[in-house]
Structures are given as structure tokens and as C-alpha cells.
N, C-alpha and C. Protein backbone atom coordinates (compact mmCIF):
# COMPACT_ATOMS: atom_id res chain seq x y z
N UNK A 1 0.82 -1.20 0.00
CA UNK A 1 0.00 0.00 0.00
C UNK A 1 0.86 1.26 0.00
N UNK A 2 1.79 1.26 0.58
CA UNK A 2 2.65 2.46 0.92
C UNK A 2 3.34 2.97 -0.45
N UNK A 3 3.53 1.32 -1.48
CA UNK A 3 4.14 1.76 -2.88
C UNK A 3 3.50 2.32 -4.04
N UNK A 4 2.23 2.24 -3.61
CA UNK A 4 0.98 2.90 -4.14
C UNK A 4 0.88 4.29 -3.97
N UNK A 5 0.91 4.70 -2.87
CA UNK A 5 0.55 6.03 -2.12
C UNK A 5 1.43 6.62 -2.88
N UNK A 6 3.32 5.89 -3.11
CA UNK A 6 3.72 6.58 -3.26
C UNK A 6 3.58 7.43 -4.94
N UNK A 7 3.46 6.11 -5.73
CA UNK A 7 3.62 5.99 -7.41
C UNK A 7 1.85 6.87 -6.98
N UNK A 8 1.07 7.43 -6.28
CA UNK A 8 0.33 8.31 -6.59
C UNK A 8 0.23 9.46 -6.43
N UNK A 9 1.33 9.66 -5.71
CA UNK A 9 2.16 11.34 -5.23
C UNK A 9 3.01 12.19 -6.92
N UNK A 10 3.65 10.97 -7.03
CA UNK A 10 4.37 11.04 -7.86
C UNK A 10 3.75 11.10 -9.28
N UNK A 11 2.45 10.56 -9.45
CA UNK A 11 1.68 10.70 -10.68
C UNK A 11 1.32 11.94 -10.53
N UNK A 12 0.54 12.59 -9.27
CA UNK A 12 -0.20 13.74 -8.77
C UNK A 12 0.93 15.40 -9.56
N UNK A 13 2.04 14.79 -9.15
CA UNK A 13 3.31 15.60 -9.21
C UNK A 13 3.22 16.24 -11.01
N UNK A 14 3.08 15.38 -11.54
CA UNK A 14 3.47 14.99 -12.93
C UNK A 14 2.36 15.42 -13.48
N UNK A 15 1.27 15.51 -13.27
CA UNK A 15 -0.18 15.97 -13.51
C UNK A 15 -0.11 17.17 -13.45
N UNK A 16 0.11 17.80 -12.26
CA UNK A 16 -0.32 18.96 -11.74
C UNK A 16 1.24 20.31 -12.44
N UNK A 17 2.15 19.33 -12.28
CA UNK A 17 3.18 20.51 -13.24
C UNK A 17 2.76 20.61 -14.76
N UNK A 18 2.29 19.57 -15.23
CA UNK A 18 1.92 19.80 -16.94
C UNK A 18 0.42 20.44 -16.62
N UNK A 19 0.11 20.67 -15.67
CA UNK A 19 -1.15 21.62 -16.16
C UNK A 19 -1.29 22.64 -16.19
N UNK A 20 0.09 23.22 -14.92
CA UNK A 20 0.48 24.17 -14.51
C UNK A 20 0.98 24.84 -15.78
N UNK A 21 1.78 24.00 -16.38
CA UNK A 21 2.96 24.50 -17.44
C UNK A 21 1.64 24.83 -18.31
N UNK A 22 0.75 24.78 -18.73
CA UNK A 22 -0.52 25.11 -19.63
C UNK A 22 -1.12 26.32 -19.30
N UNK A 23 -1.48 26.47 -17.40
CA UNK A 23 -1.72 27.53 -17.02
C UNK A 23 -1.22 28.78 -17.23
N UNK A 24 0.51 27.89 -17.02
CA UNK A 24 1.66 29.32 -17.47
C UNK A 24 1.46 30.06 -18.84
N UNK A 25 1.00 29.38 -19.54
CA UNK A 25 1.19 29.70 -20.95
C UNK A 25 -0.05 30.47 -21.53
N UNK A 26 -1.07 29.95 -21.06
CA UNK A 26 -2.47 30.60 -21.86
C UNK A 26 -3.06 31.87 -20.79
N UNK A 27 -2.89 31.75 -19.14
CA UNK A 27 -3.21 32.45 -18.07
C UNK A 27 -2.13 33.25 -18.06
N UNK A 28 -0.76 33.20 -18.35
CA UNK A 28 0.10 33.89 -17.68
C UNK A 28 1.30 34.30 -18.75
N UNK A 29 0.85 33.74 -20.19
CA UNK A 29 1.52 34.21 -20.93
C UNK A 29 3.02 34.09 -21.02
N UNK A 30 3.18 32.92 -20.72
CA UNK A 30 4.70 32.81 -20.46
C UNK A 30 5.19 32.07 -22.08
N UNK A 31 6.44 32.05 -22.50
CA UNK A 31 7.09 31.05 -23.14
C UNK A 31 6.26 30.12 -23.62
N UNK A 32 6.40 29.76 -25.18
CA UNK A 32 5.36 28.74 -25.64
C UNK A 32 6.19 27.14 -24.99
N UNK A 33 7.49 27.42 -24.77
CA UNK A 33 8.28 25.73 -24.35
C UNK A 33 7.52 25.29 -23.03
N UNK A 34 6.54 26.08 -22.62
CA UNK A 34 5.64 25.73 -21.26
C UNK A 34 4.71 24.50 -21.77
N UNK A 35 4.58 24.71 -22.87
CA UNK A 35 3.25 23.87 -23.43
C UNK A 35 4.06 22.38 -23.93
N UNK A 36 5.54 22.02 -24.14
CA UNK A 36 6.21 20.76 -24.35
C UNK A 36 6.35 20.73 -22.82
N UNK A 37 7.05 21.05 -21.74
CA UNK A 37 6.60 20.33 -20.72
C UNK A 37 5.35 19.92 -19.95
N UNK A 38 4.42 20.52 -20.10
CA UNK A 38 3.00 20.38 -20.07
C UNK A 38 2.65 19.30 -20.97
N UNK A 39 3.19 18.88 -22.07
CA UNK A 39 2.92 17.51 -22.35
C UNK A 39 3.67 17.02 -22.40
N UNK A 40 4.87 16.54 -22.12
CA UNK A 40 5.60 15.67 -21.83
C UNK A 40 5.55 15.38 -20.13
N UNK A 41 5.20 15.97 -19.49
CA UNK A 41 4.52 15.72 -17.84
C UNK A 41 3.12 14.68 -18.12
N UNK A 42 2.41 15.14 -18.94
CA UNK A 42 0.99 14.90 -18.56
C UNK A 42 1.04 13.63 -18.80
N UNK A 43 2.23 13.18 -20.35
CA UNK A 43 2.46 12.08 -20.49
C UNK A 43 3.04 11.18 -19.57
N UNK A 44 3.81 11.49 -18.66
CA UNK A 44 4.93 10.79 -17.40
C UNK A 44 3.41 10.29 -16.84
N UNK A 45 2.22 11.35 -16.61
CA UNK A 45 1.46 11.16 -15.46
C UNK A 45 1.00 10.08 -16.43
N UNK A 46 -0.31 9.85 -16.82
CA UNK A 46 -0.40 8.47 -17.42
C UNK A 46 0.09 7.35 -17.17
N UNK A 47 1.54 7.38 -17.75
CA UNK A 47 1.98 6.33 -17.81
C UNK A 47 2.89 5.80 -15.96
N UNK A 48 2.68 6.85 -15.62
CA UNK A 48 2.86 6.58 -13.90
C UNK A 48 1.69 6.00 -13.31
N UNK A 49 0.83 6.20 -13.60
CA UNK A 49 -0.62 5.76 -13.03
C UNK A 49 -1.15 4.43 -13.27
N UNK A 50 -0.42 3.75 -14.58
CA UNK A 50 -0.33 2.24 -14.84
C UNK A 50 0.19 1.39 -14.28
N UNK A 51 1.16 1.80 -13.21
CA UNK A 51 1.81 1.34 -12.24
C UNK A 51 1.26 1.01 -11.19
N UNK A 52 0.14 1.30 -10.63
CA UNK A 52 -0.57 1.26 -9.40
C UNK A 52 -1.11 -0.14 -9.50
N UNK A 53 -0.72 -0.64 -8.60
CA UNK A 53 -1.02 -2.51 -7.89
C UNK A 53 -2.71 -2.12 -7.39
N UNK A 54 -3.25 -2.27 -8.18
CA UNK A 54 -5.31 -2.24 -8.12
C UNK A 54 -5.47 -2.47 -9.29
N UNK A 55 -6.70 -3.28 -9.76
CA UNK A 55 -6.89 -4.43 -10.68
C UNK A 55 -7.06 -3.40 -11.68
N UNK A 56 -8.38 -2.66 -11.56
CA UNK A 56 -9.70 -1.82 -12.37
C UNK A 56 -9.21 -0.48 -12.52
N UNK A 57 -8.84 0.09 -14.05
CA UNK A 57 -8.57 1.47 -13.85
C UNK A 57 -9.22 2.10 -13.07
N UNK A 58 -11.09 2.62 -13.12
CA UNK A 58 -11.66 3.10 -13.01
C UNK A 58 -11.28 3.07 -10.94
N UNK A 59 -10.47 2.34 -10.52
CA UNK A 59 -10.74 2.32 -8.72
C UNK A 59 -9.35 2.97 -8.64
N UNK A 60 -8.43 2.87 -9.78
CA UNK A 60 -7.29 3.74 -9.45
C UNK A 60 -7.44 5.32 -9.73
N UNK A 61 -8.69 5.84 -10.81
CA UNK A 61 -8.85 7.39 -10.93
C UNK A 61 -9.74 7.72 -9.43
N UNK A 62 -10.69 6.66 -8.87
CA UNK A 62 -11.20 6.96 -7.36
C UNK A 62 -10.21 7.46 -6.50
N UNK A 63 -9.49 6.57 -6.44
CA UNK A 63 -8.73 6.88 -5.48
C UNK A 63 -7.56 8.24 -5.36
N UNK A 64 -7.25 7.85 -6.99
CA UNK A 64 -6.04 8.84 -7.28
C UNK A 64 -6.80 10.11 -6.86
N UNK A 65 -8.29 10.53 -7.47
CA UNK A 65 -8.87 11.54 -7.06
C UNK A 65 -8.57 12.43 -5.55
N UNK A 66 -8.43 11.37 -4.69
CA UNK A 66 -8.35 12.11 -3.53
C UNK A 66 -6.65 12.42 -2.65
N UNK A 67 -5.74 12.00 -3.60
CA UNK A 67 -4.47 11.93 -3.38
C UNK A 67 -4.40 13.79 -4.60
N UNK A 68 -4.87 13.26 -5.57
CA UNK A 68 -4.56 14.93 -6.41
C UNK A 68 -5.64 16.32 -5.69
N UNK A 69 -6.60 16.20 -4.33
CA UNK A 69 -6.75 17.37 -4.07
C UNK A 69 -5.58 17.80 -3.04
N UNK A 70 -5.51 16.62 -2.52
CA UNK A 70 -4.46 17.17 -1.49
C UNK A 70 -2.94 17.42 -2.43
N UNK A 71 -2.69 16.83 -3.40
CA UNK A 71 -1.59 17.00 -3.62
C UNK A 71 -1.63 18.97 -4.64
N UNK A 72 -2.89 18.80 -5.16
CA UNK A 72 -3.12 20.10 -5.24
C UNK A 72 -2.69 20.97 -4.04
N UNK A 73 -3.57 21.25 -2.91
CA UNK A 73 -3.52 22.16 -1.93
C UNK A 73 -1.69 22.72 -2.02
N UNK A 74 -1.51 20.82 -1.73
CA UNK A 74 0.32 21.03 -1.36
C UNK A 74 1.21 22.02 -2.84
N UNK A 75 1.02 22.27 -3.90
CA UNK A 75 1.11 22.49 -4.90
C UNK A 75 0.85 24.27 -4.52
N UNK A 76 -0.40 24.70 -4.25
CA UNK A 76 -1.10 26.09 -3.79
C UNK A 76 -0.13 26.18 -2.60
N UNK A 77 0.59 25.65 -1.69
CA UNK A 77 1.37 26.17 -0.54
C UNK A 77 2.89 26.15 -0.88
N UNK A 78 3.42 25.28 -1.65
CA UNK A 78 4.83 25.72 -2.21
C UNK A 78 5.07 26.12 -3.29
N UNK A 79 4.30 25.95 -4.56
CA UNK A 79 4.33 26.30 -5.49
C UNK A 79 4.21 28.04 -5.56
N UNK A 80 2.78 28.40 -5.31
CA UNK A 80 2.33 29.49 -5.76
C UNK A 80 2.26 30.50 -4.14
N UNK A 81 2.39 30.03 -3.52
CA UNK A 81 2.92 30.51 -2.06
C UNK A 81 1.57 31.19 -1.66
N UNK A 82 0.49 30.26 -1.33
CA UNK A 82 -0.92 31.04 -1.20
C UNK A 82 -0.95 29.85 -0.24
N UNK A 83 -1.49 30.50 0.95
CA UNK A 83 -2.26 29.62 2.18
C UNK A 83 -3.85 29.27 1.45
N UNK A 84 -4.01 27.81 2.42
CA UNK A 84 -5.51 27.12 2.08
C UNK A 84 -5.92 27.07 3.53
N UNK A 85 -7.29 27.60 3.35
CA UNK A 85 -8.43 27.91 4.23
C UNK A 85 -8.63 26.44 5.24
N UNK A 86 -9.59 26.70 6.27
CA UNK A 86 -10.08 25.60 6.57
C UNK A 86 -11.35 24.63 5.74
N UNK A 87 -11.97 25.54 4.56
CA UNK A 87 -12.56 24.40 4.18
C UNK A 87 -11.73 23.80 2.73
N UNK A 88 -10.22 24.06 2.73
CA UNK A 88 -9.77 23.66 2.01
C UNK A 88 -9.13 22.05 2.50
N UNK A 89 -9.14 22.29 4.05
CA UNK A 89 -8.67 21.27 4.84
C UNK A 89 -9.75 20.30 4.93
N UNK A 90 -11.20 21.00 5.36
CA UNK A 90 -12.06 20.11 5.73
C UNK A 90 -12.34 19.03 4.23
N UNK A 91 -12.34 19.89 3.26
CA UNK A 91 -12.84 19.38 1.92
C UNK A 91 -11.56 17.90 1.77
N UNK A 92 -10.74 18.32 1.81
CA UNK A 92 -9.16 17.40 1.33
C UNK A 92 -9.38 16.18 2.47
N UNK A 93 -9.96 16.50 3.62
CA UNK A 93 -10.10 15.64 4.74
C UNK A 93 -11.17 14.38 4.39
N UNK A 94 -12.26 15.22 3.92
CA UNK A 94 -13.53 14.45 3.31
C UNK A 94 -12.89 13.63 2.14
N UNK A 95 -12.26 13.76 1.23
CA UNK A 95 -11.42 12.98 0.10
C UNK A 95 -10.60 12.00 0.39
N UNK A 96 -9.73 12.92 1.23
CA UNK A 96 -9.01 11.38 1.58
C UNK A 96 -9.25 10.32 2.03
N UNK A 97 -10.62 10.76 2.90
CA UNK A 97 -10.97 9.64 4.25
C UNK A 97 -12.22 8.54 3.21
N UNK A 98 -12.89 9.13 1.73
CA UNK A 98 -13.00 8.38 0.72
C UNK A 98 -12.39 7.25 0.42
N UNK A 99 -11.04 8.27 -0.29
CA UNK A 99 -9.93 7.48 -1.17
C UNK A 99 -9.41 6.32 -0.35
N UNK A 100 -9.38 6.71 0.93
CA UNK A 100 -8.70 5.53 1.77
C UNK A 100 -10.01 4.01 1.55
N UNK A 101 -10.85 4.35 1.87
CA UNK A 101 -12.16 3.43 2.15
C UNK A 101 -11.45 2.56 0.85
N UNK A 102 -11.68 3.31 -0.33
CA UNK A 102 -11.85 2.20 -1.36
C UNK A 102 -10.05 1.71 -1.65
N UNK A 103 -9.48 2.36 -1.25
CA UNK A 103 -7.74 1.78 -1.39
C UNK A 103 -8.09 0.78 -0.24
N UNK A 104 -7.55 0.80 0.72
CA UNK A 104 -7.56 -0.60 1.80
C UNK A 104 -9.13 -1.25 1.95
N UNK A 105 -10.07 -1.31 1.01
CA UNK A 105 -11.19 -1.89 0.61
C UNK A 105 -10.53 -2.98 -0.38
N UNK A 106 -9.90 -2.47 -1.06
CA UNK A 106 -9.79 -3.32 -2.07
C UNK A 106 -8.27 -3.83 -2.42
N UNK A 107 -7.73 -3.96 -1.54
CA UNK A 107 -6.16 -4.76 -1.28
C UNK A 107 -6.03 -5.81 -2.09
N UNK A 108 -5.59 -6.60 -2.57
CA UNK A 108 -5.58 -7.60 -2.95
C UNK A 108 -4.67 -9.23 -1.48
């Protein structure tokens, strides 16, 4: 389970910089080379997410779901240097405590 958590941090990672790198580019007008790491990330994420030891794609985007808000938030606190509220906590709290149900639900 723990090698899971991790290969879903690490997908989260890979997601959230190629979307970013998209954000940079169309929101913020940066450099068009924002938009090749933005897909060459988005691609890492994918193919990181095939890695996850759970049978059924569809129980690895459940779960992953609640690993990418929090890994969001974490993203909004070092990335972009903006504090998250308490119902940013309560919300991420409600997700995880999901994502967990159906991850150690369905162990093999």
C-alpha cells in the first residue's frame, strides 16, 4: 500500500506541473516551451498511473482523485505561495478519508 501512495504522489506531481505549465502559458503568458513540458509531464502522469497494484482502472482514478486534491492544496502552498483555508482542509479531509475506504477496501 505504501508503494501505491507513493507511485500516486508522484503521478499527482506529474499531472499537476503539466497543467500548470498550460496555465503558465495561456493564463500567464509565459514562453510557448511551457506547453512541451505540459505535455511531456501529462504524459509521465499516465503512464505513472499504470503502475498502481489495483486491478480496475476506473478504482485507481477513485482513489487517485483524492491523493490529487491534497496533492493540489500542497502544490497552492509551495508552489504558488498562497495559504488554504479551513474548508480547504475540511474538503481534502472528506477525500481522503473516501480514497482511503476504497484503497484498503480493495487490497488484494
Amino acid at each position: 500500500m505504501i508503494g501505491n501512495l507513493v507511485i500516486f504522489f508522484i503521478a499527482a506531481f506529474f499531472e499537476i506541473l503539466g497543467c500548470f505549465a498550460f496555465w503558465l502559458y495561456f493564463r500567464l503568458e509565459k514562453t510557448p516551451w511551457w506547453i512541451a513540458l505540459g505535455v511531456i509531464s501529462l504524459i509521465l502522469f499516465a503512464y505513472i498511473l499504470t503502475k498502481i497494484d489495483v486491478e480496475h482502472a476506473g478504482r485507481v482514478y477513485a482513489i487517485y482523485g483524492g491523493i490529487y486534491i491534497v496533492s493540489s492544496l500542497l502544490w497552492l502552498i509551495f508552489i504558488e505561495k498562497e495559504s488554504f483555508n479551513r474548508w480547504d482542509i475540511i474538503g481534502a479531509g472528506i477525500c481522503i478519508l473516501g480514497a482511503s475506504v476504497i484503497l484498503i477496501g480493495n487490497q488484494k
